[in-house]
PDB file of N, CA and C in Angstrom:
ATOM      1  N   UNK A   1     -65.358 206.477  67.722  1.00  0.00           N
ATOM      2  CA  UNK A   1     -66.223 205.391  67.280  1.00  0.00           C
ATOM      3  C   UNK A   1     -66.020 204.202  68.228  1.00  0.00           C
ATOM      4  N   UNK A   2     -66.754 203.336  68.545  1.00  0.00           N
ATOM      5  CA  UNK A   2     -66.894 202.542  69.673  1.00  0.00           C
ATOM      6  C   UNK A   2     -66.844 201.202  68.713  1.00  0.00           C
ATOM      7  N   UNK A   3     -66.600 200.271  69.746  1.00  0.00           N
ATOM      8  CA  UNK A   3     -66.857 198.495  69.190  1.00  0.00           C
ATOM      9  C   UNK A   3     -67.963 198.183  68.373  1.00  0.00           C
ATOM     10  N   UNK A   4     -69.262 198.669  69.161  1.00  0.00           N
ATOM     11  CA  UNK A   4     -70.689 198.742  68.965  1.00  0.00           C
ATOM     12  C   UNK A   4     -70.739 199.014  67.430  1.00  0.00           C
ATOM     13  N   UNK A   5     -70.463 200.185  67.213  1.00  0.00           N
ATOM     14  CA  UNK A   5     -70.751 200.936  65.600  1.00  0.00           C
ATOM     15  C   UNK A   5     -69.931 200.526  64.536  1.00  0.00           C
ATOM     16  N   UNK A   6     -68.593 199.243  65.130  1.00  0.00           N
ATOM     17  CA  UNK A   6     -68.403 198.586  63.486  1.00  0.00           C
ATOM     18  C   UNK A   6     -69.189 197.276  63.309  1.00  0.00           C
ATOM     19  N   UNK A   7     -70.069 196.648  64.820  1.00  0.00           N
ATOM     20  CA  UNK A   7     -71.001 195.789  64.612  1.00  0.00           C
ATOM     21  C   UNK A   7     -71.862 195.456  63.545  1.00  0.00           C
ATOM     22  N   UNK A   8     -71.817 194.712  62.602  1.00  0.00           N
ATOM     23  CA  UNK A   8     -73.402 194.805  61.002  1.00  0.00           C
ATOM     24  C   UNK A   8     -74.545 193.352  61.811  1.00  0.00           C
ATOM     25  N   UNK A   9     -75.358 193.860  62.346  1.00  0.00           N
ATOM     26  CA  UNK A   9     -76.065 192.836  62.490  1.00  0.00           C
ATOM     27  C   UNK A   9     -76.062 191.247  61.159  1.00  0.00           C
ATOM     28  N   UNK A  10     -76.356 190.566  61.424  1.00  0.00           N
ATOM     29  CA  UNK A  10     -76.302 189.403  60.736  1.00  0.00           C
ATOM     30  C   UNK A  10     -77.762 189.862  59.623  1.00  0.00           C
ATOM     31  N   UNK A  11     -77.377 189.159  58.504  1.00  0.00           N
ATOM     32  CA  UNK A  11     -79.043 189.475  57.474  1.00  0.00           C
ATOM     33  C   UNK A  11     -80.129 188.288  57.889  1.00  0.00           C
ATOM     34  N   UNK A  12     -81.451 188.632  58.274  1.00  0.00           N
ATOM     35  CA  UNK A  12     -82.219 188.224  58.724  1.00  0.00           C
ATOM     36  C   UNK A  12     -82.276 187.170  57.667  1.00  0.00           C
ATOM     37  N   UNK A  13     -82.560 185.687  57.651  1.00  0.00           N
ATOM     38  CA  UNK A  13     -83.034 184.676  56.852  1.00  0.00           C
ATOM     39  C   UNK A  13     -84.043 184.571  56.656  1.00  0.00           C
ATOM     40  N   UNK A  14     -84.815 184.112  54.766  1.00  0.00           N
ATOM     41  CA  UNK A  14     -86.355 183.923  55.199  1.00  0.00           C
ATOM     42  C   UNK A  14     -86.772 182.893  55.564  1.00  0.00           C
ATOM     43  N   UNK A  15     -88.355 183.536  56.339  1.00  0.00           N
ATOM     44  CA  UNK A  15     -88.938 182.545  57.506  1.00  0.00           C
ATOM     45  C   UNK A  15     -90.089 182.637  56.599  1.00  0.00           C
ATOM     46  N   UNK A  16     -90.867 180.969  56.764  1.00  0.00           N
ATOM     47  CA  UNK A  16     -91.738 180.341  55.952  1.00  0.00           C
ATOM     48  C   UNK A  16     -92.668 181.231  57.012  1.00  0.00           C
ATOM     49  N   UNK A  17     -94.116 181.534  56.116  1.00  0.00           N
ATOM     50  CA  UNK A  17     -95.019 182.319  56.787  1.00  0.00           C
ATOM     51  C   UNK A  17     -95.905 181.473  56.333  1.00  0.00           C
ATOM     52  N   UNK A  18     -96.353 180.343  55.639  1.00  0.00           N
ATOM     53  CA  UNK A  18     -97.227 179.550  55.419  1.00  0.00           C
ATOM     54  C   UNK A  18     -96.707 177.974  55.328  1.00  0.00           C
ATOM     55  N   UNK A  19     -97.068 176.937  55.776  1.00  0.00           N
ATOM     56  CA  UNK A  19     -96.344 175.273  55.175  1.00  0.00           C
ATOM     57  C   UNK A  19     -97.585 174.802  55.242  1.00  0.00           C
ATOM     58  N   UNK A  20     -97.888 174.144  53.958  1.00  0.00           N
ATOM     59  CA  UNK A  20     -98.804 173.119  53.690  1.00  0.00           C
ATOM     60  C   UNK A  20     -98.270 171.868  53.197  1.00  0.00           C
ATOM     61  N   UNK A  21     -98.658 170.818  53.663  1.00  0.00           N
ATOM     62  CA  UNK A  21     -98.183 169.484  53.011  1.00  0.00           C
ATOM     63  C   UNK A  21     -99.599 168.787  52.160  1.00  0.00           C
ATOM     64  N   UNK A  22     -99.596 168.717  51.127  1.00  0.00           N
ATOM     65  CA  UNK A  22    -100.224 168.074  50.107  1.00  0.00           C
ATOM     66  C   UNK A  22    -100.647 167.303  50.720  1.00  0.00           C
ATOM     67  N   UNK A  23    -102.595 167.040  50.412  1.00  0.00           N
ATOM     68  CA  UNK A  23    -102.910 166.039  50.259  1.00  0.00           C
ATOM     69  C   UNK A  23    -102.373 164.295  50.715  1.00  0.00           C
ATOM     70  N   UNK A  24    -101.816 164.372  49.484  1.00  0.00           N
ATOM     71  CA  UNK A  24    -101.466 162.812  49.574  1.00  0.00           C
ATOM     72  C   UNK A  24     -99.872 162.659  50.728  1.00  0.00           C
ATOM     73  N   UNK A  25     -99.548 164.145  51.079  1.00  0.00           N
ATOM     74  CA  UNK A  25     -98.087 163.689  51.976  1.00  0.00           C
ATOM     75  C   UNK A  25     -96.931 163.931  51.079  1.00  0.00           C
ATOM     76  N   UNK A  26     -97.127 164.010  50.161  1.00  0.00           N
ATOM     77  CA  UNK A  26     -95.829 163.900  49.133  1.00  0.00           C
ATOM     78  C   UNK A  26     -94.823 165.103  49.104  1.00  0.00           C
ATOM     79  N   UNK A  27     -95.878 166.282  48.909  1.00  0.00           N
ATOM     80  CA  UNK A  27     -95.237 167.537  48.592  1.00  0.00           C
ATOM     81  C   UNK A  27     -95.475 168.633  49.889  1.00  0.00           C
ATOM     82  N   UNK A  28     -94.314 169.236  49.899  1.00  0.00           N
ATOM     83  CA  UNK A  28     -94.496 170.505  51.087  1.00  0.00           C
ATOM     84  C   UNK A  28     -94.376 171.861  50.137  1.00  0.00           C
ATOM     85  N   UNK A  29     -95.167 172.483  50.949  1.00  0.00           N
ATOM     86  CA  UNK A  29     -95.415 173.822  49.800  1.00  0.00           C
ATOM     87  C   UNK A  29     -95.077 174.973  50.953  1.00  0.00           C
ATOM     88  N   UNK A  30     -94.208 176.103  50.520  1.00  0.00           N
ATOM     89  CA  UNK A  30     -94.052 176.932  51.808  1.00  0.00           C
ATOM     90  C   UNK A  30     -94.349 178.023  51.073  1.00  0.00           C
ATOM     91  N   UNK A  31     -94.719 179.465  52.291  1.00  0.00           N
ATOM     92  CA  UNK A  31     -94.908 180.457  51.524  1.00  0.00           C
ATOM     93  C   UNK A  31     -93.749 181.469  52.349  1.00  0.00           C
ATOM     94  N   UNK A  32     -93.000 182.072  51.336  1.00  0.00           N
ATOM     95  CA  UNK A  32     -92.283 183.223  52.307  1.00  0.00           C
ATOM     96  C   UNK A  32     -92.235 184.351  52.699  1.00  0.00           C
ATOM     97  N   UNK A  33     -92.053 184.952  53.809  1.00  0.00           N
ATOM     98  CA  UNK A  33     -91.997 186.553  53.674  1.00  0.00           C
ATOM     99  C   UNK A  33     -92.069 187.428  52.865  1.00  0.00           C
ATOM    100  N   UNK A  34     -90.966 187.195  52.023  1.00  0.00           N
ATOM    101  CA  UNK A  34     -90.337 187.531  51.005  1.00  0.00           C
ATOM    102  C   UNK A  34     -91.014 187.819  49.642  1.00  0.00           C
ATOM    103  N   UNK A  35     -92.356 186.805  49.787  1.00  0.00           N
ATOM    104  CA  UNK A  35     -93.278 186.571  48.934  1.00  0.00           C
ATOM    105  C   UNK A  35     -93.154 185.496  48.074  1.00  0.00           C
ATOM    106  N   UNK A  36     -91.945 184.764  47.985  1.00  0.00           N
ATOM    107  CA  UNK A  36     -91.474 183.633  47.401  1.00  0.00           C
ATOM    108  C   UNK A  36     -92.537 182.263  47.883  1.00  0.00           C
ATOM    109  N   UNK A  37     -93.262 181.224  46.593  1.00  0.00           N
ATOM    110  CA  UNK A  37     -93.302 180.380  46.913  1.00  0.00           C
ATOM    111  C   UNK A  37     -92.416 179.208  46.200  1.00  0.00           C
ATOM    112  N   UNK A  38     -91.853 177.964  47.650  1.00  0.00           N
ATOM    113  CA  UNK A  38     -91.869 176.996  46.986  1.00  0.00           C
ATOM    114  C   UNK A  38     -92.074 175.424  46.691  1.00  0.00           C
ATOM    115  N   UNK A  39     -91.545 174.674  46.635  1.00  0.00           N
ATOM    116  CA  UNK A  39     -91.543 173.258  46.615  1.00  0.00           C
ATOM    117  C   UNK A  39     -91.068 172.276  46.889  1.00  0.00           C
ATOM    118  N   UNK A  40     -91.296 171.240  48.009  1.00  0.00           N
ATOM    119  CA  UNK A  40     -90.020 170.127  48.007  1.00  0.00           C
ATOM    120  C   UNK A  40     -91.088 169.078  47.852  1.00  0.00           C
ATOM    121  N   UNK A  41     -90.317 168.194  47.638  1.00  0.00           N
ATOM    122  CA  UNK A  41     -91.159 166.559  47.687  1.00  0.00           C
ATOM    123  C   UNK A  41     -90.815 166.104  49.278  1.00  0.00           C
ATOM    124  N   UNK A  42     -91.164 165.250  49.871  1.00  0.00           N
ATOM    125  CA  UNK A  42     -91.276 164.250  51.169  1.00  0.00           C
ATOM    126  C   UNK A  42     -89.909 163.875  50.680  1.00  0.00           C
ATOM    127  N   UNK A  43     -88.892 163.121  49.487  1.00  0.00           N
ATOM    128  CA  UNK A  43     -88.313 162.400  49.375  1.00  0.00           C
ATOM    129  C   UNK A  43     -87.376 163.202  49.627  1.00  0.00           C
ATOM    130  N   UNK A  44     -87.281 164.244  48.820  1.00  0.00           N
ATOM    131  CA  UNK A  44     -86.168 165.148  48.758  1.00  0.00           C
ATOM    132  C   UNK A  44     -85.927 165.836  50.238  1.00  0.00           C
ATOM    133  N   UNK A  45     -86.556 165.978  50.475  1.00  0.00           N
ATOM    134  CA  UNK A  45     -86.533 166.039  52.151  1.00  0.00           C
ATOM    135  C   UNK A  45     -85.591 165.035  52.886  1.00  0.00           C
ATOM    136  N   UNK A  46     -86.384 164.294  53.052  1.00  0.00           N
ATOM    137  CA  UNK A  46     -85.366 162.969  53.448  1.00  0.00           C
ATOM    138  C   UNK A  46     -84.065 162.678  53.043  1.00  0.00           C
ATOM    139  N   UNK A  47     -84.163 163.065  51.916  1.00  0.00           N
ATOM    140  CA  UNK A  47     -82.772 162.804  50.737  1.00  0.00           C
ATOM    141  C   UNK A  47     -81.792 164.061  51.431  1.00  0.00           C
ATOM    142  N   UNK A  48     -82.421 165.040  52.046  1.00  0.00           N
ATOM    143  CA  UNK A  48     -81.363 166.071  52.431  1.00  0.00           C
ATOM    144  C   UNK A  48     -81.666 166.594  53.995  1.00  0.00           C
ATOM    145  N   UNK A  49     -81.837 165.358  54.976  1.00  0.00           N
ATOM    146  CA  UNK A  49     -82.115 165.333  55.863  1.00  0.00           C
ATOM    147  C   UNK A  49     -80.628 165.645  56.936  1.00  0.00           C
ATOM    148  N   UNK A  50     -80.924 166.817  57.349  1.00  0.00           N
ATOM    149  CA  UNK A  50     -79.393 166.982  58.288  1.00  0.00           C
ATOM    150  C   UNK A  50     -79.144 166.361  59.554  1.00  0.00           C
ATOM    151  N   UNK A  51     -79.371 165.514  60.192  1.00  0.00           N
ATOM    152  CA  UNK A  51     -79.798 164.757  61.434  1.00  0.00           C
ATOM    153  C   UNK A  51     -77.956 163.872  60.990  1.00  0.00           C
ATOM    154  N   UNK A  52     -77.755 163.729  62.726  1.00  0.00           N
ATOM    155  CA  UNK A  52     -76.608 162.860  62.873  1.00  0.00           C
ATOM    156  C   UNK A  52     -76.474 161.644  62.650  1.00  0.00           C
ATOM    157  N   UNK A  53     -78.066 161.027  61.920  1.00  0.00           N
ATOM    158  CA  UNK A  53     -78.421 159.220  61.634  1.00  0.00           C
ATOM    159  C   UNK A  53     -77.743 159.609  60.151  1.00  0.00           C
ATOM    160  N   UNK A  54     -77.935 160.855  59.599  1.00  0.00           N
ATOM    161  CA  UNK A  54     -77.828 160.728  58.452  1.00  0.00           C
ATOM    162  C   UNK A  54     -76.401 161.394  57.512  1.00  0.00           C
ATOM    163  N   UNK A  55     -75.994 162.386  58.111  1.00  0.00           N
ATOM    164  CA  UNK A  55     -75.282 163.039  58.071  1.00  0.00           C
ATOM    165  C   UNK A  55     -73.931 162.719  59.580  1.00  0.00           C
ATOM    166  N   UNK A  56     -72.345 162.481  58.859  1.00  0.00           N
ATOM    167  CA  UNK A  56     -71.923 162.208  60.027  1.00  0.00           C
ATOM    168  C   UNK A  56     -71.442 163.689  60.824  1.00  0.00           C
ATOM    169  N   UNK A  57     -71.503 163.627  62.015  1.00  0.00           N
ATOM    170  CA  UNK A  57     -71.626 165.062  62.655  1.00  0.00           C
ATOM    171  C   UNK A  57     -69.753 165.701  62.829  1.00  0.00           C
ATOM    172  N   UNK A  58     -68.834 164.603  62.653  1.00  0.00           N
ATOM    173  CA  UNK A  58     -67.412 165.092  62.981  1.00  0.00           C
ATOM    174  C   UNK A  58     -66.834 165.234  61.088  1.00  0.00           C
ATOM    175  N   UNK A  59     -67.427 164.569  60.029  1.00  0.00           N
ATOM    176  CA  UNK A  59     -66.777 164.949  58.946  1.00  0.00           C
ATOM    177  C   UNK A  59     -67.978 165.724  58.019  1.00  0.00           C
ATOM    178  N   UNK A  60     -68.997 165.785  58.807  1.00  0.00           N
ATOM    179  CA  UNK A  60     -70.145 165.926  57.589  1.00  0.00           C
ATOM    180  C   UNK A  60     -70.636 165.430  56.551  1.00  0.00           C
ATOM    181  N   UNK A  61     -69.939 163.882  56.675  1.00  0.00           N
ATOM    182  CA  UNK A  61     -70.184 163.380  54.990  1.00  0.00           C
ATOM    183  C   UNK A  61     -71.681 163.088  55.173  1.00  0.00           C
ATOM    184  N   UNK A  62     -72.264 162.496  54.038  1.00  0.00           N
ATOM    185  CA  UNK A  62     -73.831 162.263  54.000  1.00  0.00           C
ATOM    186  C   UNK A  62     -73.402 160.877  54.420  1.00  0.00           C
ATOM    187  N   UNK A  63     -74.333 160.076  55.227  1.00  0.00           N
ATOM    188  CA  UNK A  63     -74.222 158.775  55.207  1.00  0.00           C
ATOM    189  C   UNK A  63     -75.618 158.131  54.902  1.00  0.00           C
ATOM    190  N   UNK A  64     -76.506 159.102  54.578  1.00  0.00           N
ATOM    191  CA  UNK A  64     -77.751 158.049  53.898  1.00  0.00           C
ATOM    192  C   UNK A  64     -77.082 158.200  52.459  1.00  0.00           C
ATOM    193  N   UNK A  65     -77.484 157.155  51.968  1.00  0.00           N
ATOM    194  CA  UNK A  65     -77.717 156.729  50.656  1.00  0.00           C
ATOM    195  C   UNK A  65     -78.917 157.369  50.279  1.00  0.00           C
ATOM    196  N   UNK A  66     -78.932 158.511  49.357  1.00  0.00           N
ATOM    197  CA  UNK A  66     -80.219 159.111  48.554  1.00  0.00           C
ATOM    198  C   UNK A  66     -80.867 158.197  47.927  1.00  0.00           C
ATOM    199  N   UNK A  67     -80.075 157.473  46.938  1.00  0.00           N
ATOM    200  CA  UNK A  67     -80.870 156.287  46.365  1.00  0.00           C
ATOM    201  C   UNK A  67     -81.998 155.190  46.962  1.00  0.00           C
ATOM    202  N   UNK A  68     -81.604 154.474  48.696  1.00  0.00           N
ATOM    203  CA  UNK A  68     -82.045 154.042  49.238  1.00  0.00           C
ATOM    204  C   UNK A  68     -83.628 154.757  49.400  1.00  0.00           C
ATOM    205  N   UNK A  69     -83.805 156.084  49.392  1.00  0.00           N
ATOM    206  CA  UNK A  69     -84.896 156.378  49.856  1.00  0.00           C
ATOM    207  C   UNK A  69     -86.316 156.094  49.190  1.00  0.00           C
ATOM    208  N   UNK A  70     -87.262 155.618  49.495  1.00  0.00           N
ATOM    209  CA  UNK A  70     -88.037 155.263  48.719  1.00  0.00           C
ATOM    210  C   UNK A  70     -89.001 156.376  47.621  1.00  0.00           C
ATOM    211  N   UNK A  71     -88.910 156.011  46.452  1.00  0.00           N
ATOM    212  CA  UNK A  71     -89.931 157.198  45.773  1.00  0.00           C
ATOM    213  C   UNK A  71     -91.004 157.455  46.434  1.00  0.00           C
ATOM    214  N   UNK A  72     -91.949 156.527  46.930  1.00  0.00           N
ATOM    215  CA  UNK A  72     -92.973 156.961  47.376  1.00  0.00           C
ATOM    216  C   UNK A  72     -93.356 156.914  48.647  1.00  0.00           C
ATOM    217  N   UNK A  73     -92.182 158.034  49.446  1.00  0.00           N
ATOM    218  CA  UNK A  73     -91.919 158.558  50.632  1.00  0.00           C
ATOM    219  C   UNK A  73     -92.898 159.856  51.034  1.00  0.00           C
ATOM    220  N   UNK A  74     -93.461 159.430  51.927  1.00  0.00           N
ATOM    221  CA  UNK A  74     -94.351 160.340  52.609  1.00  0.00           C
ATOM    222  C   UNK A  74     -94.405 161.034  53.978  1.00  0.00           C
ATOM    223  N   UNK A  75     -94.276 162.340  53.651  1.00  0.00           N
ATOM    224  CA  UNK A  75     -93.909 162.840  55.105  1.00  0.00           C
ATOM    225  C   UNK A  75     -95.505 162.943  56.625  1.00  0.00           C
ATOM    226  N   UNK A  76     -95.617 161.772  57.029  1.00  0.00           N
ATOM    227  CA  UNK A  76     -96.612 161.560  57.734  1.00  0.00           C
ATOM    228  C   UNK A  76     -97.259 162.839  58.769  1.00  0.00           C
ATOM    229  N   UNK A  77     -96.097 163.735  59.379  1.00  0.00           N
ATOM    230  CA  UNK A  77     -96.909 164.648  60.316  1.00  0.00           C
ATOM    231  C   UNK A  77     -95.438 165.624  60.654  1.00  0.00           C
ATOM    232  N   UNK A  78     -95.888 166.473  60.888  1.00  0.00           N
ATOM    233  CA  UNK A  78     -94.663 168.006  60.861  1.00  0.00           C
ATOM    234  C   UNK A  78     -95.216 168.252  62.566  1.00  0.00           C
ATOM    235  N   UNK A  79     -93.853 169.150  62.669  1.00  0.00           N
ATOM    236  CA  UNK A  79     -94.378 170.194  64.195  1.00  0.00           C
ATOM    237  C   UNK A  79     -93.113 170.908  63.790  1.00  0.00           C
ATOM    238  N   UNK A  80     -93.590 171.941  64.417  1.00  0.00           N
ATOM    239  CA  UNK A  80     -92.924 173.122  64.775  1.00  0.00           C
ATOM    240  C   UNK A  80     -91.901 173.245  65.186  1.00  0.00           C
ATOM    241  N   UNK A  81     -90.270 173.605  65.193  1.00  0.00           N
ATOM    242  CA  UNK A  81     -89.344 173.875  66.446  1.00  0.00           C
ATOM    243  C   UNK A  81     -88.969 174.962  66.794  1.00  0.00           C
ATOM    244  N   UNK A  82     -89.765 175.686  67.827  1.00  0.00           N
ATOM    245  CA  UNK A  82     -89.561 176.553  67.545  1.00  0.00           C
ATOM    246  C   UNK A  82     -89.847 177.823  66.994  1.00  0.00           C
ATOM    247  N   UNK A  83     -88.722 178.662  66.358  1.00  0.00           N
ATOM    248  CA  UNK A  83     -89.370 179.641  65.469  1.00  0.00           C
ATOM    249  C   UNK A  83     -88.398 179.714  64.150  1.00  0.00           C
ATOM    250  N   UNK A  84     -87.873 178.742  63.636  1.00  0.00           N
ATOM    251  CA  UNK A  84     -87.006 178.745  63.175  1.00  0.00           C
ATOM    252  C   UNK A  84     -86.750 176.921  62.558  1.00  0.00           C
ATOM    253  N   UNK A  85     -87.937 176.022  63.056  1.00  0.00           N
ATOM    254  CA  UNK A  85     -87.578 174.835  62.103  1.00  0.00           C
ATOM    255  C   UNK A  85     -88.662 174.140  61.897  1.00  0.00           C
ATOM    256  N   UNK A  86     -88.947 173.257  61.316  1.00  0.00           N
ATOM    257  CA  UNK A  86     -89.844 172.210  60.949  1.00  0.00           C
ATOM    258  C   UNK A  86     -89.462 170.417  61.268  1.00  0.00           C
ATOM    259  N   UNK A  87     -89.538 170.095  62.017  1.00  0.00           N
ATOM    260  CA  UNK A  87     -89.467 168.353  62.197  1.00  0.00           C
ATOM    261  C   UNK A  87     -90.483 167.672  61.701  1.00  0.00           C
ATOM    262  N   UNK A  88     -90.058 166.558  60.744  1.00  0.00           N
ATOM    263  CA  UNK A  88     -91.081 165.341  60.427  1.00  0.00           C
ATOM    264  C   UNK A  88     -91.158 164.293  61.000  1.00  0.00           C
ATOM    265  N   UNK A  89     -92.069 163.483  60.584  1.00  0.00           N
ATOM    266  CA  UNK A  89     -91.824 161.826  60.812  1.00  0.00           C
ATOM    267  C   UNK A  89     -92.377 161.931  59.058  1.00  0.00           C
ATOM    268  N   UNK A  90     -91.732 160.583  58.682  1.00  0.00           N
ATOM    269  CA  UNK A  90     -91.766 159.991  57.630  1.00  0.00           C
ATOM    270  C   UNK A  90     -91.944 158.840  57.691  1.00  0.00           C
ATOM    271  N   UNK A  91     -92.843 158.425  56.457  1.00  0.00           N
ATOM    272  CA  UNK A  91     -93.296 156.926  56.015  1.00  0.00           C
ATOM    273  C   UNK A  91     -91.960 156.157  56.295  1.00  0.00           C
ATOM    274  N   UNK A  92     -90.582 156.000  56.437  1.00  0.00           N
ATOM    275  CA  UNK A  92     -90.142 154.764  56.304  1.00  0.00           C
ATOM    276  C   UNK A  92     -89.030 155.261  58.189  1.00  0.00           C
ATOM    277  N   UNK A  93     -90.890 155.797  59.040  1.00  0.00           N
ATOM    278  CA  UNK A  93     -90.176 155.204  60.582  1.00  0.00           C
ATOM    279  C   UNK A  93     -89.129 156.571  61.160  1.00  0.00           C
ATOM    280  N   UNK A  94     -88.597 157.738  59.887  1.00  0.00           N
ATOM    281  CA  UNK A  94     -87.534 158.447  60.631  1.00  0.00           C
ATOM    282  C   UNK A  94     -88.054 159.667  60.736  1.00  0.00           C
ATOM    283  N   UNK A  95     -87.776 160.225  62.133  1.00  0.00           N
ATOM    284  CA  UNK A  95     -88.270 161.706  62.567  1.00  0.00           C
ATOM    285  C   UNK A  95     -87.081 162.025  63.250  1.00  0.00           C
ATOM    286  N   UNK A  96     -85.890 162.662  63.214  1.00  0.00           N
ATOM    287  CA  UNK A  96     -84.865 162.903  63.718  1.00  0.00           C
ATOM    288  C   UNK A  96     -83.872 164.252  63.573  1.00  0.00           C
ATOM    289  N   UNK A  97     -84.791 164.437  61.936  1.00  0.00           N
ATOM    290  CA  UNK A  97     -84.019 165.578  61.758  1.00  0.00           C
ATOM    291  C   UNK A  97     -84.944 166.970  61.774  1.00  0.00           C
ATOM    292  N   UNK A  98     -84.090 167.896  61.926  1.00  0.00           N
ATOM    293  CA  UNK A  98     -84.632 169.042  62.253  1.00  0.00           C
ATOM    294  C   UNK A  98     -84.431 169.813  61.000  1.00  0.00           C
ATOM    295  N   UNK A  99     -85.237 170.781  60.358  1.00  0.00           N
ATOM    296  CA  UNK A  99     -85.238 171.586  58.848  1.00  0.00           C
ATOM    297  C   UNK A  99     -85.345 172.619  59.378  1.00  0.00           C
ATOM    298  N   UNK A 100     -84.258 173.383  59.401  1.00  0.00           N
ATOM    299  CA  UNK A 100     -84.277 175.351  59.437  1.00  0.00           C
ATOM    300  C   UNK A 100     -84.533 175.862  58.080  1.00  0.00           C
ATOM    301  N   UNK A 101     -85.060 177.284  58.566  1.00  0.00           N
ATOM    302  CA  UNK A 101     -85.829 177.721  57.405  1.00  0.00           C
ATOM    303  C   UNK A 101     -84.482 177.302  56.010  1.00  0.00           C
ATOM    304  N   UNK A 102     -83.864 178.054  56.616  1.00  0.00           N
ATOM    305  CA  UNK A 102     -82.375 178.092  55.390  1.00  0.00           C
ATOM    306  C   UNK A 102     -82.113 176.654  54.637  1.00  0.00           C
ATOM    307  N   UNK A 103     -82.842 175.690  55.031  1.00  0.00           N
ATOM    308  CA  UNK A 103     -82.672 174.143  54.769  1.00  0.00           C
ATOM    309  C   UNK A 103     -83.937 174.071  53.807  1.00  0.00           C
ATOM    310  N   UNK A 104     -84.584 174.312  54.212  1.00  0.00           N
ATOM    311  CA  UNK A 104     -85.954 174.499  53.720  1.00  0.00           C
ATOM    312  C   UNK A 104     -85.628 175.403  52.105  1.00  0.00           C
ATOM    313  N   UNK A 105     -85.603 176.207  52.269  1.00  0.00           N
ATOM    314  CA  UNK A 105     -85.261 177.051  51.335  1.00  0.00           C
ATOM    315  C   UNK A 105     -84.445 176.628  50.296  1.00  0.00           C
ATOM    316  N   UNK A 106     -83.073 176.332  50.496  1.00  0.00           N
ATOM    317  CA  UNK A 106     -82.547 175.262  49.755  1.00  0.00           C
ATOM    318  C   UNK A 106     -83.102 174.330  49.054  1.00  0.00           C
ATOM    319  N   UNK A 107     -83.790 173.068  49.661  1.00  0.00           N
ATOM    320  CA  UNK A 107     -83.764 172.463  49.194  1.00  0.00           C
ATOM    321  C   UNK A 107     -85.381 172.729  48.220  1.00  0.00           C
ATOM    322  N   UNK A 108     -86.192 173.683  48.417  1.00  0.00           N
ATOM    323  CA  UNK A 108     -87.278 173.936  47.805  1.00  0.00           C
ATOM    324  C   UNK A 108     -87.041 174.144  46.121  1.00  0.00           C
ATOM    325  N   UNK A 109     -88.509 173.706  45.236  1.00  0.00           N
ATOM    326  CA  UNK A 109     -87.698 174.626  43.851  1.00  0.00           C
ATOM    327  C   UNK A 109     -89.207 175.275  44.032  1.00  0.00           C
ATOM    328  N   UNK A 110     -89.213 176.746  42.817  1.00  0.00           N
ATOM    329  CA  UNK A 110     -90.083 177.586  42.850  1.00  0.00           C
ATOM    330  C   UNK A 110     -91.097 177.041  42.583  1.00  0.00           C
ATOM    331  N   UNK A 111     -92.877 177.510  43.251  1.00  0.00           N
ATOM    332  CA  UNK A 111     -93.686 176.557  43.036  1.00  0.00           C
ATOM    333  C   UNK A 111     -94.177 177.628  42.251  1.00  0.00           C
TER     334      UNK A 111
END
């Protein structure tokens, strides 16, 4: 038996196969592979934004204040990174962090 054959590939993560953002900006709606749909708000987003403004990068603590974020936070415009993330800009000026599917997923609830 060789090195190769005790190798287990890693389990593939699910990848959003649809993202729509609501109307008004508020809500992101994803659809998954998997067949799973779900739900985040703009805020909650922000609120669990992994970026080094927000999150410190040597202890990991959170350093936004969730509270600070405004309720009626709107995620202004998305792009792509990739094949594997989603970047915003948001109503209050911040586009910095990057959302992998697995982030995404998390922080979604079932729509």
């Amino acid at each position: 038996m060789t090195f190769w054959d005790h190798i287990k590939p890693a389990a593939r993560p699910p990848q959003a196969t649809s993202v729509d953002l609501s109307p008004d900006q508020q809500v992101l709606t994803l659809t998954w592979d998997d067949g799973q749909r779900t739900q985040v708000t703009a805020r909650a987003l922000r609120q669990g934004c992994p970026c080094a403004e927000c999150v410190d990068e040597w202890t990991q603590k959170r350093t936004l204040d969730p509270e600070k974020v405004p309720q009626d936070l709107r995620a202004l415009s998305m792009r792509a990174v990739g094949n594997y993330a989603i970047a915003f800009q948001f109503s209050d000026a911040h586009q910095t962090g990057i959302f992998n599917w697995t982030l995404l997923r998390q922080l979604g609830k079932p729509a």
